[in-house]
C-alpha atoms as a PDB file:
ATOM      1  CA  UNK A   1       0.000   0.000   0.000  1.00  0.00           C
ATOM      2  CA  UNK A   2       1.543   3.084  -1.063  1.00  0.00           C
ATOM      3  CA  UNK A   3       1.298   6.068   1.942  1.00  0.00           C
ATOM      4  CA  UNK A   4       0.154   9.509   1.290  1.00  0.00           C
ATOM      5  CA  UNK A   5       2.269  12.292   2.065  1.00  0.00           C
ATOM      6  CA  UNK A   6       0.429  15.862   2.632  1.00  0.00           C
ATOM      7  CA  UNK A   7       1.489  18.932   2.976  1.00  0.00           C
ATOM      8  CA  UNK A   8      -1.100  19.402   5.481  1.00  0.00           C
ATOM      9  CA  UNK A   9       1.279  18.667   8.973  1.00  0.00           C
ATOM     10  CA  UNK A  10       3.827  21.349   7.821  1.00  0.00           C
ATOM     11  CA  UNK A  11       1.043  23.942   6.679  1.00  0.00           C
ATOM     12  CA  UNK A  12      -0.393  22.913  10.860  1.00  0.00           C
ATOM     13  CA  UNK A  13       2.521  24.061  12.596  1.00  0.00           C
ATOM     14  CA  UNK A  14       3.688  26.560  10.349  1.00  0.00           C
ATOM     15  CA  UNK A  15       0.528  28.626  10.685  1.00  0.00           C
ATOM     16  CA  UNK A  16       0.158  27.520  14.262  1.00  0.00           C
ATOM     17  CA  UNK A  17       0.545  31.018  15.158  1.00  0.00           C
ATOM     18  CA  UNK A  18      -2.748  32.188  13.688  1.00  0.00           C
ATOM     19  CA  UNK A  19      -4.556  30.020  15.993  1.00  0.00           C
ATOM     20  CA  UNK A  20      -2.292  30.798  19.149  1.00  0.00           C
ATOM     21  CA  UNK A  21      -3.038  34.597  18.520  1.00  0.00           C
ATOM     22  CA  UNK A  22      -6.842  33.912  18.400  1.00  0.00           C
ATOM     23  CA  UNK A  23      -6.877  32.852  21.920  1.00  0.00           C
ATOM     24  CA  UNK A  24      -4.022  35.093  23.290  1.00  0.00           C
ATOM     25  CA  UNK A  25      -6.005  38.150  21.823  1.00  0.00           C
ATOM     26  CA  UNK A  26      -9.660  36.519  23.327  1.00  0.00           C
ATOM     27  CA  UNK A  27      -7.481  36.581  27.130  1.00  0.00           C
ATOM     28  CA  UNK A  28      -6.396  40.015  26.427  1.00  0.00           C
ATOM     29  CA  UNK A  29      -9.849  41.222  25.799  1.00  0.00           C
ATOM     30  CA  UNK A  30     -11.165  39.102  28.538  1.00  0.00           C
ATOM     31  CA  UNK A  31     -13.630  37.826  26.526  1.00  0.00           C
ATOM     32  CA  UNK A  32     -14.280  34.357  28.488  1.00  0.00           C
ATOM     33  CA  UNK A  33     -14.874  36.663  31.896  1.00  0.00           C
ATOM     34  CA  UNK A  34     -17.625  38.429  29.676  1.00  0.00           C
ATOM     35  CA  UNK A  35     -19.675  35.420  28.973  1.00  0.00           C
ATOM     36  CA  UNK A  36     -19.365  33.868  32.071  1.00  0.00           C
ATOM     37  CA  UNK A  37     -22.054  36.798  32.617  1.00  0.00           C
ATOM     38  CA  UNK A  38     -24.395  34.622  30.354  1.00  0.00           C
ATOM     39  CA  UNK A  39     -24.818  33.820  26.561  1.00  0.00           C
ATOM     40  CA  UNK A  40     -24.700  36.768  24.533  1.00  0.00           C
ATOM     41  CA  UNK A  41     -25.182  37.600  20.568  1.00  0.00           C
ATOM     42  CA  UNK A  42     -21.748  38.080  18.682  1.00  0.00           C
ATOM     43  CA  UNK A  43     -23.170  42.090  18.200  1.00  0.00           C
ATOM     44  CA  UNK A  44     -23.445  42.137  21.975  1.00  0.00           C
ATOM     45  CA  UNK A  45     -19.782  40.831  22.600  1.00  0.00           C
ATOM     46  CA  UNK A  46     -18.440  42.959  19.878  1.00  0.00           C
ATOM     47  CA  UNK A  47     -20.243  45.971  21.086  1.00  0.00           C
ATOM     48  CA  UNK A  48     -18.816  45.150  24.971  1.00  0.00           C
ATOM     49  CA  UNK A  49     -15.568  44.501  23.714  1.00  0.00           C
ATOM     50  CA  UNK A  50     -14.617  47.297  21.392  1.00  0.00           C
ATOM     51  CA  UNK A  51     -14.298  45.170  18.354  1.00  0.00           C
ATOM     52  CA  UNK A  52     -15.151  46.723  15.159  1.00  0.00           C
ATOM     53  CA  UNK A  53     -17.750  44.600  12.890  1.00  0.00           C
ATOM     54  CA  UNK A  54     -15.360  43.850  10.157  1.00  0.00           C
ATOM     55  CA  UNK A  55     -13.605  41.065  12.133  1.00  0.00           C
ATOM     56  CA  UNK A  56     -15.665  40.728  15.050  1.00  0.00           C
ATOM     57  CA  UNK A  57     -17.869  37.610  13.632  1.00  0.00           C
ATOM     58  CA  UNK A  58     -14.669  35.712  12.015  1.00  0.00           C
ATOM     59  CA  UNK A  59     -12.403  36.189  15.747  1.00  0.00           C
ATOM     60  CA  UNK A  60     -15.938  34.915  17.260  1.00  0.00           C
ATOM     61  CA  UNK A  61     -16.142  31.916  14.681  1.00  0.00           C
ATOM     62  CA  UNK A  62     -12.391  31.275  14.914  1.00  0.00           C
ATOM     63  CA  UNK A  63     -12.394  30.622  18.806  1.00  0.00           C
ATOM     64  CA  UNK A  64     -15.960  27.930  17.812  1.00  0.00           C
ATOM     65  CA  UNK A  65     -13.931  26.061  15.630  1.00  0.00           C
ATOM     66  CA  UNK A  66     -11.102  26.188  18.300  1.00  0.00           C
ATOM     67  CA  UNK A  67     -13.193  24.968  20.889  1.00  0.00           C
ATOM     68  CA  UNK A  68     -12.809  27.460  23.204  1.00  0.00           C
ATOM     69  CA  UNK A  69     -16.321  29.220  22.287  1.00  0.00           C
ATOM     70  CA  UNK A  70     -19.409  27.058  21.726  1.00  0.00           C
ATOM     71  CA  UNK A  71     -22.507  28.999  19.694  1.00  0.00           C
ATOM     72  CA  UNK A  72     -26.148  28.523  19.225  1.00  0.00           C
ATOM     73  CA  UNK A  73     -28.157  30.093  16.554  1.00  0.00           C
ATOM     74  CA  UNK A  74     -25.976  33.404  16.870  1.00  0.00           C
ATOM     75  CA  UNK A  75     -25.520  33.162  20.270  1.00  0.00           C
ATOM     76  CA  UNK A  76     -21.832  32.442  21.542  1.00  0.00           C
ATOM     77  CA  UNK A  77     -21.115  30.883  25.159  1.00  0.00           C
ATOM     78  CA  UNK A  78     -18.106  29.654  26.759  1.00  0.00           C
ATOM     79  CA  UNK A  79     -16.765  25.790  26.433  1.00  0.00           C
ATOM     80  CA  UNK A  80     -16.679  24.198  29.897  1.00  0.00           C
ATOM     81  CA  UNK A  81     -12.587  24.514  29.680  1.00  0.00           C
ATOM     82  CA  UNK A  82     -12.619  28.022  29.142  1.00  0.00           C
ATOM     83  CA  UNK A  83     -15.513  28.469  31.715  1.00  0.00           C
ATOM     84  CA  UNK A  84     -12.863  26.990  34.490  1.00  0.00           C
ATOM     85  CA  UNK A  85      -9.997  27.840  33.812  1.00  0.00           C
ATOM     86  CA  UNK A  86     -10.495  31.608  31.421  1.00  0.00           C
ATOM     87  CA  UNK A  87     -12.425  33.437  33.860  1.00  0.00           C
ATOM     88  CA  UNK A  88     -10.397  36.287  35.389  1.00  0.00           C
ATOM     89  CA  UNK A  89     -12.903  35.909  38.612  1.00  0.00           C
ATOM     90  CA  UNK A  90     -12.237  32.384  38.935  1.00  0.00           C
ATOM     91  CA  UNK A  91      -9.493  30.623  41.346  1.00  0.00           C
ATOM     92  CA  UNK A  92      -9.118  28.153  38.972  1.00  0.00           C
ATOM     93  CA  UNK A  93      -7.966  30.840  36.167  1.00  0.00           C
ATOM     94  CA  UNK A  94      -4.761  29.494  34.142  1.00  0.00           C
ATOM     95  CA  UNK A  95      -4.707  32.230  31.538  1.00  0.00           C
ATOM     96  CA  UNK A  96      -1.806  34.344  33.771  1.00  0.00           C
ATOM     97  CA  UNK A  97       1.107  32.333  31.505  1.00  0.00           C
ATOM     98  CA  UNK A  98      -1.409  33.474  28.412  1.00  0.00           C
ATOM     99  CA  UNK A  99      -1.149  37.391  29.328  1.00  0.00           C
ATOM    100  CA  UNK A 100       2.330  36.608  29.862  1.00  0.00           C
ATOM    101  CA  UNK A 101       2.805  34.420  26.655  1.00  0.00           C
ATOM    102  CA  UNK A 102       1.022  37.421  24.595  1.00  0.00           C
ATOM    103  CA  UNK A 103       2.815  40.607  25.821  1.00  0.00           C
ATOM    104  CA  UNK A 104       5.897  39.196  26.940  1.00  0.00           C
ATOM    105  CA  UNK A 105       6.848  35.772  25.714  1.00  0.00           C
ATOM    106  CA  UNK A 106       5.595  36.040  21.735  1.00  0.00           C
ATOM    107  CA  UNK A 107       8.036  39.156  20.839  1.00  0.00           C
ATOM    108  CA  UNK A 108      10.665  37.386  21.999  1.00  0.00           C
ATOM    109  CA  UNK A 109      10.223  34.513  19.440  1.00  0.00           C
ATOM    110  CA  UNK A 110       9.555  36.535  16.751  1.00  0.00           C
ATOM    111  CA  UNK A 111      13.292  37.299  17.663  1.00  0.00           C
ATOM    112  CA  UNK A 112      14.459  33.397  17.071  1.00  0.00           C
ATOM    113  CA  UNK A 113      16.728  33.471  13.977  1.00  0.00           C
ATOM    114  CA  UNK A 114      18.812  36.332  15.551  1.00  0.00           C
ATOM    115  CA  UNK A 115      18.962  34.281  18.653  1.00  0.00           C
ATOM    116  CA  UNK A 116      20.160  31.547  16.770  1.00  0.00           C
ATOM    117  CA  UNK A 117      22.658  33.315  14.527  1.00  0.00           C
ATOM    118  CA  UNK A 118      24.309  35.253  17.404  1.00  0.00           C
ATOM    119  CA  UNK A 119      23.833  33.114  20.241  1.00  0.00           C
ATOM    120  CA  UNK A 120      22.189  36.157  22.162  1.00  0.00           C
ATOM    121  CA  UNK A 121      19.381  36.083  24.505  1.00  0.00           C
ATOM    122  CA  UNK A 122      16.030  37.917  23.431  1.00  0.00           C
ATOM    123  CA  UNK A 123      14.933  38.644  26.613  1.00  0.00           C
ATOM    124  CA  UNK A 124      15.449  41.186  28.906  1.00  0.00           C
ATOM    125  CA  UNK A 125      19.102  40.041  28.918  1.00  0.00           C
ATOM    126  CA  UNK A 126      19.358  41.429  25.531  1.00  0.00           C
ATOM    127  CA  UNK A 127      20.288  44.467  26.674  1.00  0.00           C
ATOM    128  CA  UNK A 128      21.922  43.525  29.395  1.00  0.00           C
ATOM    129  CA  UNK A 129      21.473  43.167  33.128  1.00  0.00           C
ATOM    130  CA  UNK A 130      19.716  40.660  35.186  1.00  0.00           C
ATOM    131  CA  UNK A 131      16.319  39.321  34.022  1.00  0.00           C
ATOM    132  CA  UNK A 132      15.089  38.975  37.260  1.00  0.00           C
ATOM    133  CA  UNK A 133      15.916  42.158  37.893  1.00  0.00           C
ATOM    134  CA  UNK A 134      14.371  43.292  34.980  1.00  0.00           C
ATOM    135  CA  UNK A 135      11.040  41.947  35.951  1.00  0.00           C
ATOM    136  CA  UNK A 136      11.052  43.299  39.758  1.00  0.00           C
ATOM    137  CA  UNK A 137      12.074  46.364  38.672  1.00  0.00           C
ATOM    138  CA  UNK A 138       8.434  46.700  36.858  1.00  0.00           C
ATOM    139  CA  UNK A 139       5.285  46.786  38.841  1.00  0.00           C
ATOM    140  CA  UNK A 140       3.180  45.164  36.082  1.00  0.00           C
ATOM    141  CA  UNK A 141       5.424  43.470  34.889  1.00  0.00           C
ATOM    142  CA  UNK A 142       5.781  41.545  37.762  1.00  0.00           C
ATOM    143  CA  UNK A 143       2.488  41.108  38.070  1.00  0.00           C
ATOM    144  CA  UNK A 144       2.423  39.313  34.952  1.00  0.00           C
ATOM    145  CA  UNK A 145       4.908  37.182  35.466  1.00  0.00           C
ATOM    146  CA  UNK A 146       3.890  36.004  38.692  1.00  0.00           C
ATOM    147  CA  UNK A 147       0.167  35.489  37.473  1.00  0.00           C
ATOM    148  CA  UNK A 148       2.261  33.699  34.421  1.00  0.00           C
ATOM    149  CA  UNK A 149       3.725  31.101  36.696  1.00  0.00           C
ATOM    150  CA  UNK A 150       0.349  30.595  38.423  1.00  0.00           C
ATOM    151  CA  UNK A 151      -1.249  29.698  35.476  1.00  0.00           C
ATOM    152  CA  UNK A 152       1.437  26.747  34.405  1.00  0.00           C
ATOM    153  CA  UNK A 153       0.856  25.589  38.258  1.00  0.00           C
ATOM    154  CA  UNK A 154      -2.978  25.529  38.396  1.00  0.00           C
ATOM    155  CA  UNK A 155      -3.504  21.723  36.675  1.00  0.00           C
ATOM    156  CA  UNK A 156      -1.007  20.463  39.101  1.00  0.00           C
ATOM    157  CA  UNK A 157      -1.957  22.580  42.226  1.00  0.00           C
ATOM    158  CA  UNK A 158      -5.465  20.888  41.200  1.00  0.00           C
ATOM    159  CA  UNK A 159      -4.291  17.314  41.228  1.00  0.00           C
ATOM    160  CA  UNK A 160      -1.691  18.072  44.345  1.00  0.00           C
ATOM    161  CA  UNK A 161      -4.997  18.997  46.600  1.00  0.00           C
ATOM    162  CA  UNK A 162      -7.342  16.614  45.120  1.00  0.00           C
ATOM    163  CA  UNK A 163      -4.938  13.611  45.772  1.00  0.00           C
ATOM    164  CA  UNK A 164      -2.375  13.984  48.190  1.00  0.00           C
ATOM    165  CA  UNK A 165      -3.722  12.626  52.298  1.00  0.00           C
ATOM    166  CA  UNK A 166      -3.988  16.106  53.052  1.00  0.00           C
ATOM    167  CA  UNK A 167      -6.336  14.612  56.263  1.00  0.00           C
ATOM    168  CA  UNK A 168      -3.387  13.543  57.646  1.00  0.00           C
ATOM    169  CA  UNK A 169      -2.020  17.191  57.960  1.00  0.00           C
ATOM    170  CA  UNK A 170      -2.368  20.142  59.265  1.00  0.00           C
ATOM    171  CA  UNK A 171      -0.135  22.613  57.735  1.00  0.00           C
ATOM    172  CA  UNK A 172       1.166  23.375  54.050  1.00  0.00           C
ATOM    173  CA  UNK A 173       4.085  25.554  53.585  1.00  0.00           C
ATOM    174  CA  UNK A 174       4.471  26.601  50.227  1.00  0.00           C
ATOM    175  CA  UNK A 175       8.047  28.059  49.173  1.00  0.00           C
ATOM    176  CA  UNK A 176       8.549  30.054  46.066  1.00  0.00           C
ATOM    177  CA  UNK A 177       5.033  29.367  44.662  1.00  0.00           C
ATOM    178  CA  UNK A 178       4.196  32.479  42.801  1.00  0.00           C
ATOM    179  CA  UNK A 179       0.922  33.758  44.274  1.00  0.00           C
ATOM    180  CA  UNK A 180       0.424  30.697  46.381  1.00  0.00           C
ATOM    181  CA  UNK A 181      -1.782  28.670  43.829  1.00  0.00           C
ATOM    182  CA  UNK A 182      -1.199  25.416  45.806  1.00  0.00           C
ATOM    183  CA  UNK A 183      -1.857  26.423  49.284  1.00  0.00           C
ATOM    184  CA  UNK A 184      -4.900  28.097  47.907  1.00  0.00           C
ATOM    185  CA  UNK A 185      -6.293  24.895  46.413  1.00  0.00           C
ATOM    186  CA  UNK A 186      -5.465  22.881  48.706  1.00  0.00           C
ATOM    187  CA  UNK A 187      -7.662  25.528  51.456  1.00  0.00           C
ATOM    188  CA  UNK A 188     -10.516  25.272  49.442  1.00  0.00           C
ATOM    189  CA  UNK A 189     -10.705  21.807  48.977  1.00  0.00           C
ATOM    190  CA  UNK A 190      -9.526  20.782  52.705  1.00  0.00           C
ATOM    191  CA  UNK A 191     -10.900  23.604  54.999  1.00  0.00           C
ATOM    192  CA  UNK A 192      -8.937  22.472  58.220  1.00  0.00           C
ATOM    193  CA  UNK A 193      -5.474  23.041  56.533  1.00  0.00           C
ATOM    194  CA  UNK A 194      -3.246  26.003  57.334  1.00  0.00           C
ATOM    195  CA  UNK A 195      -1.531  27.200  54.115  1.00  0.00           C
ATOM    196  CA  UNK A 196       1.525  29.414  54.713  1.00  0.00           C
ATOM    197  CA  UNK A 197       3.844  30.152  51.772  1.00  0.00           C
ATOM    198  CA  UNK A 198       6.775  32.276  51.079  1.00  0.00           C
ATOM    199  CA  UNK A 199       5.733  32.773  47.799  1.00  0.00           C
ATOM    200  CA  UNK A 200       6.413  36.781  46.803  1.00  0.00           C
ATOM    201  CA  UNK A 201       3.089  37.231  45.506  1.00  0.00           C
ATOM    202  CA  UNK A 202       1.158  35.762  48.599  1.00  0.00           C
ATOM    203  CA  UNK A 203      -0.049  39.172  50.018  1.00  0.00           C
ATOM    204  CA  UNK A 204      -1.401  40.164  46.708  1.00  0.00           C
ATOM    205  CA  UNK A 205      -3.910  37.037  47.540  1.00  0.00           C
ATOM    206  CA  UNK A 206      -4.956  38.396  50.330  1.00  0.00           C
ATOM    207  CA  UNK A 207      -6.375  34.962  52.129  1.00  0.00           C
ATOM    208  CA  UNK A 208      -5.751  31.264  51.339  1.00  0.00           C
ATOM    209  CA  UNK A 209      -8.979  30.918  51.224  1.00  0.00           C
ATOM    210  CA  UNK A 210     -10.186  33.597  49.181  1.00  0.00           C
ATOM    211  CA  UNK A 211     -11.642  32.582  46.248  1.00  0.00           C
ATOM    212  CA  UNK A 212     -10.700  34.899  43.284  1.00  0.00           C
ATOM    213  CA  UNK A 213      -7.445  34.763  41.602  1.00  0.00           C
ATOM    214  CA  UNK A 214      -7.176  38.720  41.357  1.00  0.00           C
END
């Protein structure tokens, strides 16, 4: 049997970055927070979000086919992913490392090929000085990051609290944890815990317990 060859894999990943953008844009518009609100007509959304009609029904369509948007004769609602983990309000929000990805992370690799042909950095570091210092040295930016870091954590602060004996203790001390994504699960699942964490976001959170990720 003879096999098929297509250009179709290569054409995937090598416009991969038209798909990426779609939801990276949909985060920075908070879009998902929106329609956690309720169902709403694609006028409605484009109308609360800014977006001018030329594109507005196409971006809409794009995140449907995606899967991150379901719709209903016109009217557009979140998928049950993006209703956990895209809504700003939510604890269980993961789209921090999506901000991040979108206005810090995608410049830099549109910056690849010099990286590779001078064996520079594209980050900060680029222009010298520490990248940590960088990124402490800017308010928001911080912000970002740390919000960045909490949303690569949140799947396994999820499973960490759902599956570990926590019954069989009474404290969690969480070191270096961004804004304190784990002790904050775990809290909410097992009330008798007592999360402490030395994470440098932590009083940003306010309370282990609280249940908003802002």
């Amino acid at each position: 049997m003879r096999h098929e060859i297509s250009p179709e894999p290569i054409l995937e990943v090598g416009l991969g970055f038209m798909a990426s953008k779609a939801l990276l844009t949909a985060v920075e518009l908070d879009l998902f927070s929106r329609l956690v609100e309720g169902p709403r007509t694609g006028g409605d959304l484009a109308e609360a979000l800014g977006l001018h009609p030329r594109g507005a029904a196409d971006f809409l369509d794009a995140l449907v086919t995606l899967g991150f948007l379901e719709r209903s004769e016109g009217v557009y609602r979140n998928s049950p992913s993006a209703d956990t983990f895209l809504d700003r309000k939510k604890a269980t929000y993961a789209g921090g490392i999506l901000e991040m990805a979108n206005s810090r992370l995608y410049p830099f690799w549109a910056s690849l090929t010099e990286a590779l042909r001078t064996g520079k950095p594209q980050n900060e570091h680029k222009h010298g000085g520490d990248v940590f210092d960088a990124i402490y040295h800017d308010q928001e930016g911080l912000e970002r990051f740390l919000h960045g870091m909490t949303g690569l954590s949140m799947g396994k602060a999820m499973v960490i609290a759902e599956r570990f004996p926590w019954a069989d203790h009474r404290t969690v001390l969480d070191v270096g944890g961004a804004v304190g994504c784990v002790p904050v699960a775990v809290a909410q699942r097992h009330p008798g815990t007592r999360p402490q964490t030395a994470a440098p976001g932590w009083r940003r959170r306010g309370s282990a317990t609280a249940g908003s990720n802002r």
